[in-house]
Structure formats: C-alpha cells, structure tokens
N, C-alpha and C. Protein backbone atom coordinates (compact mmCIF):
# COMPACT_ATOMS: atom_id res chain seq x y z
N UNK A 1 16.40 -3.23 21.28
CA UNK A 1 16.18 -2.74 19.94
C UNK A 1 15.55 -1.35 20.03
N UNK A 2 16.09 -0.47 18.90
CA UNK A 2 15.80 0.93 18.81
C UNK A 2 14.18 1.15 17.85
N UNK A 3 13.18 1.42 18.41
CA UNK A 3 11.88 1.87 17.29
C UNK A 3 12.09 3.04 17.00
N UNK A 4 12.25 3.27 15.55
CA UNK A 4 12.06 4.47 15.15
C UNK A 4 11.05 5.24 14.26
N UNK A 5 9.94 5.95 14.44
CA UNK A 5 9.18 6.19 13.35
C UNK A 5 9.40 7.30 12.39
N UNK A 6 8.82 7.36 11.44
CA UNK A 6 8.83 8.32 10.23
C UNK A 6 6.63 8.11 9.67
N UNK A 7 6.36 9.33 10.08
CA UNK A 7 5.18 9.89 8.94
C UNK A 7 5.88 10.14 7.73
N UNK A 8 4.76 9.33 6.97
CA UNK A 8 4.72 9.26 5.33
C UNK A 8 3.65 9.75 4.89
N UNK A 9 3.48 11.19 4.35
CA UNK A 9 2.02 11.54 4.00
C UNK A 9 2.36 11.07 1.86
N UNK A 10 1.71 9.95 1.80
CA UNK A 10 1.86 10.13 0.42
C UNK A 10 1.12 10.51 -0.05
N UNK A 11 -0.11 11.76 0.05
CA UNK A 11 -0.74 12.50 -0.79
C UNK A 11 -0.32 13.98 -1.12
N UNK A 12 1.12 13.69 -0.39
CA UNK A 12 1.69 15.06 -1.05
C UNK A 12 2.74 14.90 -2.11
N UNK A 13 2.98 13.60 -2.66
CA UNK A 13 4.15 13.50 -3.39
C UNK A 13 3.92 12.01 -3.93
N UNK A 14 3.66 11.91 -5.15
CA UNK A 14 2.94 10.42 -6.14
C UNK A 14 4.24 9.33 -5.56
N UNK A 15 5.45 9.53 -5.46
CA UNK A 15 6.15 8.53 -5.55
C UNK A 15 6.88 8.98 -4.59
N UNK A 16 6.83 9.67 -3.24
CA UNK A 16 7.54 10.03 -2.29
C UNK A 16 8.34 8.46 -1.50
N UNK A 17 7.50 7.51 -1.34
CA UNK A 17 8.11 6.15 -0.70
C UNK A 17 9.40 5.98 -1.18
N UNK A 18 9.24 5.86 -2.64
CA UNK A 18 10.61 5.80 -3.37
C UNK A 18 11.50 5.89 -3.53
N UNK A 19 11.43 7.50 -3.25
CA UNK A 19 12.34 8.67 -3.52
C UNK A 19 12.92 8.68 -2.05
N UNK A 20 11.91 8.55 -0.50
CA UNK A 20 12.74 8.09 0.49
C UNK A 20 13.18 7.41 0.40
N UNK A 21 13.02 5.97 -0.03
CA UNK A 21 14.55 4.88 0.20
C UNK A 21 15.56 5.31 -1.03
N UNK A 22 15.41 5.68 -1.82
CA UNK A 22 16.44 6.41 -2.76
C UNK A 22 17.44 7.17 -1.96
N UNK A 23 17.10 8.09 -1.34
CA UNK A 23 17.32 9.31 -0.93
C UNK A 23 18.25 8.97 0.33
N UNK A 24 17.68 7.76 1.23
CA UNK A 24 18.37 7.06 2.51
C UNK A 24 19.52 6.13 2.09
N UNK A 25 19.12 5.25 0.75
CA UNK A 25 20.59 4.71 0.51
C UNK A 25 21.45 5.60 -0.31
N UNK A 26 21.48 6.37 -0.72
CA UNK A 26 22.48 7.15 -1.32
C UNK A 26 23.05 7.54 0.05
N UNK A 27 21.93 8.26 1.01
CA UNK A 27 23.09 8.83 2.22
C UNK A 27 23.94 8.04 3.02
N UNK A 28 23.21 7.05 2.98
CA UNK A 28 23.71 5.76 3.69
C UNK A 28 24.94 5.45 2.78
N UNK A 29 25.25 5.28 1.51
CA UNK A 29 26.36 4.96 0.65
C UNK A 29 27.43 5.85 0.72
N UNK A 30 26.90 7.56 1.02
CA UNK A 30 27.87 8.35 0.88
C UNK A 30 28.92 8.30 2.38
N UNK A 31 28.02 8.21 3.56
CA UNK A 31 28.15 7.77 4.49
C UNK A 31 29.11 6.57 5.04
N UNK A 32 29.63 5.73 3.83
CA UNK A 32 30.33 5.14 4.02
C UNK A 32 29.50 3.77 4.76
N UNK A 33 28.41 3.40 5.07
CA UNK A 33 27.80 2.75 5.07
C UNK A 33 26.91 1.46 4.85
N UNK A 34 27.58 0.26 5.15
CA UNK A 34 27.42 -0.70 4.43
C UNK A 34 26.51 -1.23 4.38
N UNK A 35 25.49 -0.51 3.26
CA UNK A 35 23.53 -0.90 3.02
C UNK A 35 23.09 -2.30 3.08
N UNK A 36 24.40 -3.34 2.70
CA UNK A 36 23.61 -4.49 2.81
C UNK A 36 23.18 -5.01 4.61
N UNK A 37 23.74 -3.93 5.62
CA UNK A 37 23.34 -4.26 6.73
C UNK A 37 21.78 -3.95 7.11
N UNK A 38 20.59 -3.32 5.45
CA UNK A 38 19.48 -2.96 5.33
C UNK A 38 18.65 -4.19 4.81
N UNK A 39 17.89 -4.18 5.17
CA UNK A 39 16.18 -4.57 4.52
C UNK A 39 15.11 -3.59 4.59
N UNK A 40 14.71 -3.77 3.58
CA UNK A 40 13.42 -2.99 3.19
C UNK A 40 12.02 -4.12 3.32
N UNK A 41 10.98 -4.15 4.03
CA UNK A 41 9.95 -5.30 4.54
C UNK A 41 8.71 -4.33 3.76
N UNK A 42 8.30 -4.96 2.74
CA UNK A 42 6.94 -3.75 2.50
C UNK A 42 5.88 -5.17 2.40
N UNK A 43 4.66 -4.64 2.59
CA UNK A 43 3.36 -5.83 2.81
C UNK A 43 3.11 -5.95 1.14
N UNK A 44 3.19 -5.69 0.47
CA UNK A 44 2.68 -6.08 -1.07
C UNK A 44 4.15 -5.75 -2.14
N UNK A 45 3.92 -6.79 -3.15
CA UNK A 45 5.08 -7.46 -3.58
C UNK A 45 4.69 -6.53 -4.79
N UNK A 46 3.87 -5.63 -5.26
CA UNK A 46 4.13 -4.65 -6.29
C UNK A 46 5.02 -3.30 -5.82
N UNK A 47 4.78 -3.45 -4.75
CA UNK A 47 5.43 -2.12 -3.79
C UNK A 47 6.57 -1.95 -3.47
N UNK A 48 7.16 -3.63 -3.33
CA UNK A 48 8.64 -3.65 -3.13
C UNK A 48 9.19 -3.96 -4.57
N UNK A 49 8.34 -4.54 -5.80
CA UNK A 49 9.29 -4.29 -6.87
C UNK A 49 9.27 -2.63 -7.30
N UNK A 50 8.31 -2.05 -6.76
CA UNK A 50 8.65 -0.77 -7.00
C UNK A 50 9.68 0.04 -6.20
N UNK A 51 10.07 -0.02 -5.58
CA UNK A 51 11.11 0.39 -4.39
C UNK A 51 11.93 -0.15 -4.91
N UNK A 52 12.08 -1.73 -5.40
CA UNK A 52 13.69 -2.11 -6.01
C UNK A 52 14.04 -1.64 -7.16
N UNK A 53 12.85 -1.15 -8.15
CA UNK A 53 13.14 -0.30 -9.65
C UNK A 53 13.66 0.84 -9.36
N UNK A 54 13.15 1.72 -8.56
CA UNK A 54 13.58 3.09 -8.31
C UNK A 54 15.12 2.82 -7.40
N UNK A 55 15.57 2.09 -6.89
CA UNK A 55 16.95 1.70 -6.03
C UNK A 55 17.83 1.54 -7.38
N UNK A 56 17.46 0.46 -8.18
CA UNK A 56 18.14 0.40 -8.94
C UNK A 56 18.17 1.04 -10.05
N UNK A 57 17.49 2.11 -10.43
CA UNK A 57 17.30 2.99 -11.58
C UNK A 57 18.56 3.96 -11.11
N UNK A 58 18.69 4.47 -10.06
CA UNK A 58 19.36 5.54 -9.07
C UNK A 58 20.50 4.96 -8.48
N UNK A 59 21.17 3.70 -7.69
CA UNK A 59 21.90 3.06 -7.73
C UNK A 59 22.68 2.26 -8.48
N UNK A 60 21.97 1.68 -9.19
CA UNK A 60 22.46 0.98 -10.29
C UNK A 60 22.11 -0.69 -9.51
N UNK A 61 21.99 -1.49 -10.67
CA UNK A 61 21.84 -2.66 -10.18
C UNK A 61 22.38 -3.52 -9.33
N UNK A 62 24.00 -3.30 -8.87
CA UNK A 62 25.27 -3.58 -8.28
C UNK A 62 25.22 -3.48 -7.24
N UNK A 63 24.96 -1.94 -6.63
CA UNK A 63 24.92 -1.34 -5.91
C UNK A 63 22.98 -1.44 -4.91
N UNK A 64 22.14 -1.49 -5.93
CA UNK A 64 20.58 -1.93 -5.45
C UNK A 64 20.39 -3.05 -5.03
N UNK A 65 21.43 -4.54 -5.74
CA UNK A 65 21.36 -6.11 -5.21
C UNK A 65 21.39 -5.84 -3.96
N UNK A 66 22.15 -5.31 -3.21
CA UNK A 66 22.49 -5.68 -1.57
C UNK A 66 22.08 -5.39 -0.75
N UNK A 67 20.67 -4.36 -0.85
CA UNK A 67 19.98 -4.14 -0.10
C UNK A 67 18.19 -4.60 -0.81
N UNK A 68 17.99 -5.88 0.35
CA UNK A 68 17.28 -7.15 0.19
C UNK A 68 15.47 -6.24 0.36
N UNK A 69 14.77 -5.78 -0.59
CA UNK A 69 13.31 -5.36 -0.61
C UNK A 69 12.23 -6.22 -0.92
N UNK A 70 11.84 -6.97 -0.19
CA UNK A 70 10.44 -7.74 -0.05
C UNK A 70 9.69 -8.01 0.37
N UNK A 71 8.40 -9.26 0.46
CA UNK A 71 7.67 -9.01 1.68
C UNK A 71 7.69 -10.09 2.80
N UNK A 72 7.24 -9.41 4.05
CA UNK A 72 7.59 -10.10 4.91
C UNK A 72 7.25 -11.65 5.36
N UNK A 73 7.01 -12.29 4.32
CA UNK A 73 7.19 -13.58 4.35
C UNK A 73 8.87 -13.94 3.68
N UNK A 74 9.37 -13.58 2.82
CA UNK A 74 10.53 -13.28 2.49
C UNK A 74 11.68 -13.48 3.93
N UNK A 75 11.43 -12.61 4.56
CA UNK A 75 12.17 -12.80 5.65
C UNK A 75 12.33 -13.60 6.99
N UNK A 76 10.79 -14.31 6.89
CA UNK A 76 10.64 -15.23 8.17
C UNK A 76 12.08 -15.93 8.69
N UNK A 77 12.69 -16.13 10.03
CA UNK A 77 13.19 -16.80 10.11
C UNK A 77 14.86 -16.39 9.76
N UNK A 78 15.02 -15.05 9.21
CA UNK A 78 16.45 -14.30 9.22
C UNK A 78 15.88 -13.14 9.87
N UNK A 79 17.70 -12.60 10.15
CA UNK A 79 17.64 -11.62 11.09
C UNK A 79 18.33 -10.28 10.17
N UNK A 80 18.10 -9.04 10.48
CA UNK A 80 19.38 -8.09 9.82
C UNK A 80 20.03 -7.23 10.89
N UNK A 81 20.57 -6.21 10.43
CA UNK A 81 20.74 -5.32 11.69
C UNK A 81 19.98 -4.27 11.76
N UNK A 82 19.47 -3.75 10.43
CA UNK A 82 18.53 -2.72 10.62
C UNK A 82 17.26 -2.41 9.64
N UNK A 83 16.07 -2.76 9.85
CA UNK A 83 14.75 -3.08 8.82
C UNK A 83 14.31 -1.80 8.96
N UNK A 84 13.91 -1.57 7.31
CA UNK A 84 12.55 -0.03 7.26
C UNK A 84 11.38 -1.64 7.07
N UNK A 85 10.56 -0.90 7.90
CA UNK A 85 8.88 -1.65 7.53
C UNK A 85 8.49 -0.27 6.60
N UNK A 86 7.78 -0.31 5.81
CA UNK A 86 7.22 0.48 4.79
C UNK A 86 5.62 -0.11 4.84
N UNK A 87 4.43 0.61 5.09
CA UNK A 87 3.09 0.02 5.23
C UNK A 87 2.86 0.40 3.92
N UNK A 88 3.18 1.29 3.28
CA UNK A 88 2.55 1.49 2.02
C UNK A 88 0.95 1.59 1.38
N UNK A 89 0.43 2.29 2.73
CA UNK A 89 -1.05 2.59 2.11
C UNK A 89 -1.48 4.13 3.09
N UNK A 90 -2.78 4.48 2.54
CA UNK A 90 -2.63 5.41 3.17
C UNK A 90 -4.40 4.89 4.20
N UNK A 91 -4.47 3.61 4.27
CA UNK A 91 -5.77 3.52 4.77
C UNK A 91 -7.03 3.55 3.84
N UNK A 92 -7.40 4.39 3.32
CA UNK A 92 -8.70 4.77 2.49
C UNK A 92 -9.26 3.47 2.35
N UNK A 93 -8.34 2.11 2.43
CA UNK A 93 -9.51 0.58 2.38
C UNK A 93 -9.38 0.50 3.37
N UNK A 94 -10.67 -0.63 3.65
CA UNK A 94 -10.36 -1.45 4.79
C UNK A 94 -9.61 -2.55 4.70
N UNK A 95 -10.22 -3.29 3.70
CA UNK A 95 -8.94 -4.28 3.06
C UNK A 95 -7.81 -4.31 3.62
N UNK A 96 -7.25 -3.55 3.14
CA UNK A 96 -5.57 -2.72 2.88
C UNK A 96 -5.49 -3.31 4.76
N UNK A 97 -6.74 -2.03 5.54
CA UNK A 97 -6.21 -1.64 6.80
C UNK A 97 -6.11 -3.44 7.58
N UNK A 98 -6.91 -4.35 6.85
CA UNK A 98 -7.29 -5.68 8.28
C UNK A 98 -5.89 -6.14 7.52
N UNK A 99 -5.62 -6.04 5.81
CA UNK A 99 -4.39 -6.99 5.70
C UNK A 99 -3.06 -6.58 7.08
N UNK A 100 -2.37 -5.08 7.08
CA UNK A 100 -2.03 -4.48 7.54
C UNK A 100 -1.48 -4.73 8.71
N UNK A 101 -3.11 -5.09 9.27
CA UNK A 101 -3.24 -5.57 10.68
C UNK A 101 -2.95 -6.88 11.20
N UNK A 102 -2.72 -7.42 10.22
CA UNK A 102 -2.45 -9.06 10.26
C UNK A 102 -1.29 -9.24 11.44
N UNK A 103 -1.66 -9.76 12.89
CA UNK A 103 -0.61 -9.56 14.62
C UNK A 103 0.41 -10.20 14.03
N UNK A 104 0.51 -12.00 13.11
CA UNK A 104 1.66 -12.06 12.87
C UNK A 104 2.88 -11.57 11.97
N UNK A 105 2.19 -11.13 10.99
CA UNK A 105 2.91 -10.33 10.24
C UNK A 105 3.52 -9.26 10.44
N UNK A 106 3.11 -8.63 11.83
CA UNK A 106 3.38 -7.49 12.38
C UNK A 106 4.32 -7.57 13.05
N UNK A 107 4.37 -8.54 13.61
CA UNK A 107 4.90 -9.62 14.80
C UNK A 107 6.64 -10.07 14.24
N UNK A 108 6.33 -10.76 13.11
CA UNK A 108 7.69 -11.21 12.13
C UNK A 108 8.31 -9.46 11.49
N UNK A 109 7.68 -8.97 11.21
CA UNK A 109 8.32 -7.52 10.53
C UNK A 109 9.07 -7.10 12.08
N UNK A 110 8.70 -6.29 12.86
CA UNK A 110 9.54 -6.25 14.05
C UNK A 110 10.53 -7.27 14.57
N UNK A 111 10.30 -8.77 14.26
CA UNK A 111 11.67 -9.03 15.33
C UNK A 111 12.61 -9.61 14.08
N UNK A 112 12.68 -9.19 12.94
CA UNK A 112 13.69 -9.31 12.16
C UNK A 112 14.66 -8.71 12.28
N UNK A 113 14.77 -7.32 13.07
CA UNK A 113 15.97 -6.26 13.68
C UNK A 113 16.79 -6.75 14.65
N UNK A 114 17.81 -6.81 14.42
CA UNK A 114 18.56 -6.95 15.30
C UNK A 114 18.91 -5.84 16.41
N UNK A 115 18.59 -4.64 15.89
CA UNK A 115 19.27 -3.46 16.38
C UNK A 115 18.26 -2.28 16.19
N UNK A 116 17.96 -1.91 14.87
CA UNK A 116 17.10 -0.64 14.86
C UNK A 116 15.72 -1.46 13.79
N UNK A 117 14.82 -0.42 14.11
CA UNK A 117 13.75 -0.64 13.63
C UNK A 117 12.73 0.13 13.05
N UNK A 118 12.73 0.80 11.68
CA UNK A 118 12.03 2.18 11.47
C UNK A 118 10.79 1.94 10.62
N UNK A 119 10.08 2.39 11.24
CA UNK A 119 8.41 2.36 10.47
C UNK A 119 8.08 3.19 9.27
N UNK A 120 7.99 3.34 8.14
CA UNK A 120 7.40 4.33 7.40
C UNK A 120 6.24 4.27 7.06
N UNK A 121 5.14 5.08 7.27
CA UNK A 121 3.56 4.81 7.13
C UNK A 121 2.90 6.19 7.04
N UNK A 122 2.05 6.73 6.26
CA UNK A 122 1.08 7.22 6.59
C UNK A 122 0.37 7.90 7.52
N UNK A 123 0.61 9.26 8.08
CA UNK A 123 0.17 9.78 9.36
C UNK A 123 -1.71 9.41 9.56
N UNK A 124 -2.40 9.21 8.30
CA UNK A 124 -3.43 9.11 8.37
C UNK A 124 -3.76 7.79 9.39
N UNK A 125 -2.82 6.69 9.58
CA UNK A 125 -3.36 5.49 9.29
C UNK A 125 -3.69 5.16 10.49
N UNK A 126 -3.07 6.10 11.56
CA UNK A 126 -3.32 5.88 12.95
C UNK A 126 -4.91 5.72 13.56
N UNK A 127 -5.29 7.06 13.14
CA UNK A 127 -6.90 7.14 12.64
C UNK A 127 -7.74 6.16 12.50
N UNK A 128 -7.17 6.08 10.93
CA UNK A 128 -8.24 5.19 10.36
C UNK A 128 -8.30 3.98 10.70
N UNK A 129 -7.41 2.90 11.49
CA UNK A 129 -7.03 1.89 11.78
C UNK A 129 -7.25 1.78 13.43
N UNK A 130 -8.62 2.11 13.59
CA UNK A 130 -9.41 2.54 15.18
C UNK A 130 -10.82 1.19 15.11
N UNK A 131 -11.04 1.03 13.48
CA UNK A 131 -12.29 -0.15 13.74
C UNK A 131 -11.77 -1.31 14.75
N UNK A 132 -12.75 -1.96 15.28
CA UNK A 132 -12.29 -3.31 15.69
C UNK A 132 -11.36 -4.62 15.00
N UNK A 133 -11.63 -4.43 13.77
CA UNK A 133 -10.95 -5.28 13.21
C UNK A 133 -9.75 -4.93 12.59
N UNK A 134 -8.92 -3.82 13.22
CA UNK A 134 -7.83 -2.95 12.75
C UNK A 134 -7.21 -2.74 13.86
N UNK A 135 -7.84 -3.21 15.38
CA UNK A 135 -6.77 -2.64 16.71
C UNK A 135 -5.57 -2.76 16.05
N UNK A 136 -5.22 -4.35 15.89
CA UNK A 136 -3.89 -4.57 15.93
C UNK A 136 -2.73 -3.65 15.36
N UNK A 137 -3.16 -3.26 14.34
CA UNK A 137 -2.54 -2.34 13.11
C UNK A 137 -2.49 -0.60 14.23
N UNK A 138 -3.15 -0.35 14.77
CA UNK A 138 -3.52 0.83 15.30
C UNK A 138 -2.79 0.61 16.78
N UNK A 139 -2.74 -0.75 17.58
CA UNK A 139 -1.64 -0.53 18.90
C UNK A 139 -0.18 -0.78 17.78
N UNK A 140 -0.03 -1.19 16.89
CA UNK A 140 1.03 -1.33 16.63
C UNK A 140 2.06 -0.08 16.21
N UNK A 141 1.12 0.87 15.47
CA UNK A 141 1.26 2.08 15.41
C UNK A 141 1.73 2.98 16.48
N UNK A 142 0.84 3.23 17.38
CA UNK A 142 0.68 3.85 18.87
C UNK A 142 2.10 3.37 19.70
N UNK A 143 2.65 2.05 19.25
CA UNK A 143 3.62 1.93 20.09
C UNK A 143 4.59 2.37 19.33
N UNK A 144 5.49 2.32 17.72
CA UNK A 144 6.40 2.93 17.08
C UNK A 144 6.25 4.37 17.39
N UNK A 145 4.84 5.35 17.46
CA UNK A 145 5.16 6.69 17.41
C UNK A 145 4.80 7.07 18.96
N UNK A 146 4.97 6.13 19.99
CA UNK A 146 4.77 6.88 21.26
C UNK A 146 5.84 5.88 21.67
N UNK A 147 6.39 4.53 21.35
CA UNK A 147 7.38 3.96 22.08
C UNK A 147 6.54 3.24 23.26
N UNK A 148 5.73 3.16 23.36
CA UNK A 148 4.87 2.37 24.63
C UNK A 148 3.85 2.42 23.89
N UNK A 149 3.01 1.18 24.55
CA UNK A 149 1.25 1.00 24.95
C UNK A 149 1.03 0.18 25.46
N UNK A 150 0.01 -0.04 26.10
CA UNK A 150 -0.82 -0.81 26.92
C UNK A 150 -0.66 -2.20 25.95
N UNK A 151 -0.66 -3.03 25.88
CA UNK A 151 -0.27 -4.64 24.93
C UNK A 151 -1.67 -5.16 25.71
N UNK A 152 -2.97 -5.51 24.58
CA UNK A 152 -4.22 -5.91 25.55
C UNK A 152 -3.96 -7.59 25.39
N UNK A 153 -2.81 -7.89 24.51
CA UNK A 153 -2.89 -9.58 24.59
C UNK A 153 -1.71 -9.82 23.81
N UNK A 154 -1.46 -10.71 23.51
CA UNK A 154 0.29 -11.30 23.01
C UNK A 154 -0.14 -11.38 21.52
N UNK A 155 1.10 -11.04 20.63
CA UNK A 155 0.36 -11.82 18.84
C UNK A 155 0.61 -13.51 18.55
C-alpha cells in the first residue's frame, strides 16, 4: 500500500477541507475516474456530513451518493481501493488531540486501503500531538509524512 500525505493548514481558508474533496472529485470525475473506488474516513460525524453537503451541493446528489463519507467506525471490517483519512482539527484541544490518537482507530482508518492511502491534516498537528498521551497520533503522523518510524509497540 501507497501512504500519501497532504498538509492542511485550515487557518488559511474557513472551509478549505471541503473545497479539497470538492475540488479532488470533480478531478477525479473529469478524469474519467470511477469515485466510487473512494472513501472519505473523517473522526467526527459533523465533519463528514459537512464534506457530504459540500460534495453534494457541487456534484449533485447522484453523483455525491457514491463516494461513501463517514466515520471510521462506519467502515470497520470493509475494504476500498483508495481512502482520504481527513483528521479535521487543527490541534488547539487536547481532547480533539487524545480522541485523534485513539491506536485503534488509527489502526482501522489505515488498513481499509487496499491500494493508496492519503492523510489530510493540519501541518500544526505534528507538534502539538508530542504530549504523552498523544504519541500515538504524533508516530502516526511522522510515519505518513516521512514514510517510516521507529513503531515503539503494535496498536
């Protein structure tokens, strides 16, 4: 399987998340591209109905059904060929950062790919996600945008 990352600074743009998966299935559609080979995995279920409003505001509803946006309990247990994980925070909680960090959740979002695997997150979050109770979230990181790390234990 292919990791691919993408920095998401969303303090430069209120609804930039959006407007990227907007922006990726249109190319992906023009592309000739058959989106339902997509999932969209975001950790909070206001985040992915927001990602499916803006798909389907811009797609149209027809065209937004087939590419499956929810959270990753949603997907336990199926496979696709190619998942965006979307973290959808920029850190500033801790909350946010230990949910985040949750090894199995992290764990199920990655091996839902069959094939590729692209992260969208927050350049901040690498950072901020350094407490102890955030490794997980922070090697998980370190390995999408360096492709390796040290693994200090299994999830």
């Amino acid at each position: 399987m292919m990791a691919t990352f993408l920095l998401f600074k969303c303090e430069l743009h209120i609804n930039s998340e959006e407007m990227f998966f907007r922006n990726i299935f249109i190319g992906l559609q023009k592309a000739k591209i058959f989106i339902e080979r997509f999932w969209v995995i975001c950790p909070y279920r206001a985040q992915a109905g927001t990602v499916n409003a803006t798909l389907q505001n811009r797609l149209g509803t027809e065209v937004a059904s087939k590419v499956l946006v929810d959270t990753v309990e949603r997907f336990q247990g199926q496979e696709k060929e190619a998942i965006f994980l979307s973290l959808g925070s920029n850190g500033e909680n801790l909350d946010d950062l230990k949910f985040l960090s949750d090894s199995k959740r992290l764990n199920v979002s990655i091996t839902r790919a069959k094939s590729r695997f692209f992260c969208l997150f927050d350049g901040n979050l690498i950072q901020k996600s350094k407490a102890p109770q955030t490794e997980d979230l922070n090697e998980f990181l370190r390995w999408v945008t360096l492709g390796k790390t040290n693994i200090r234990r299994a999830a």
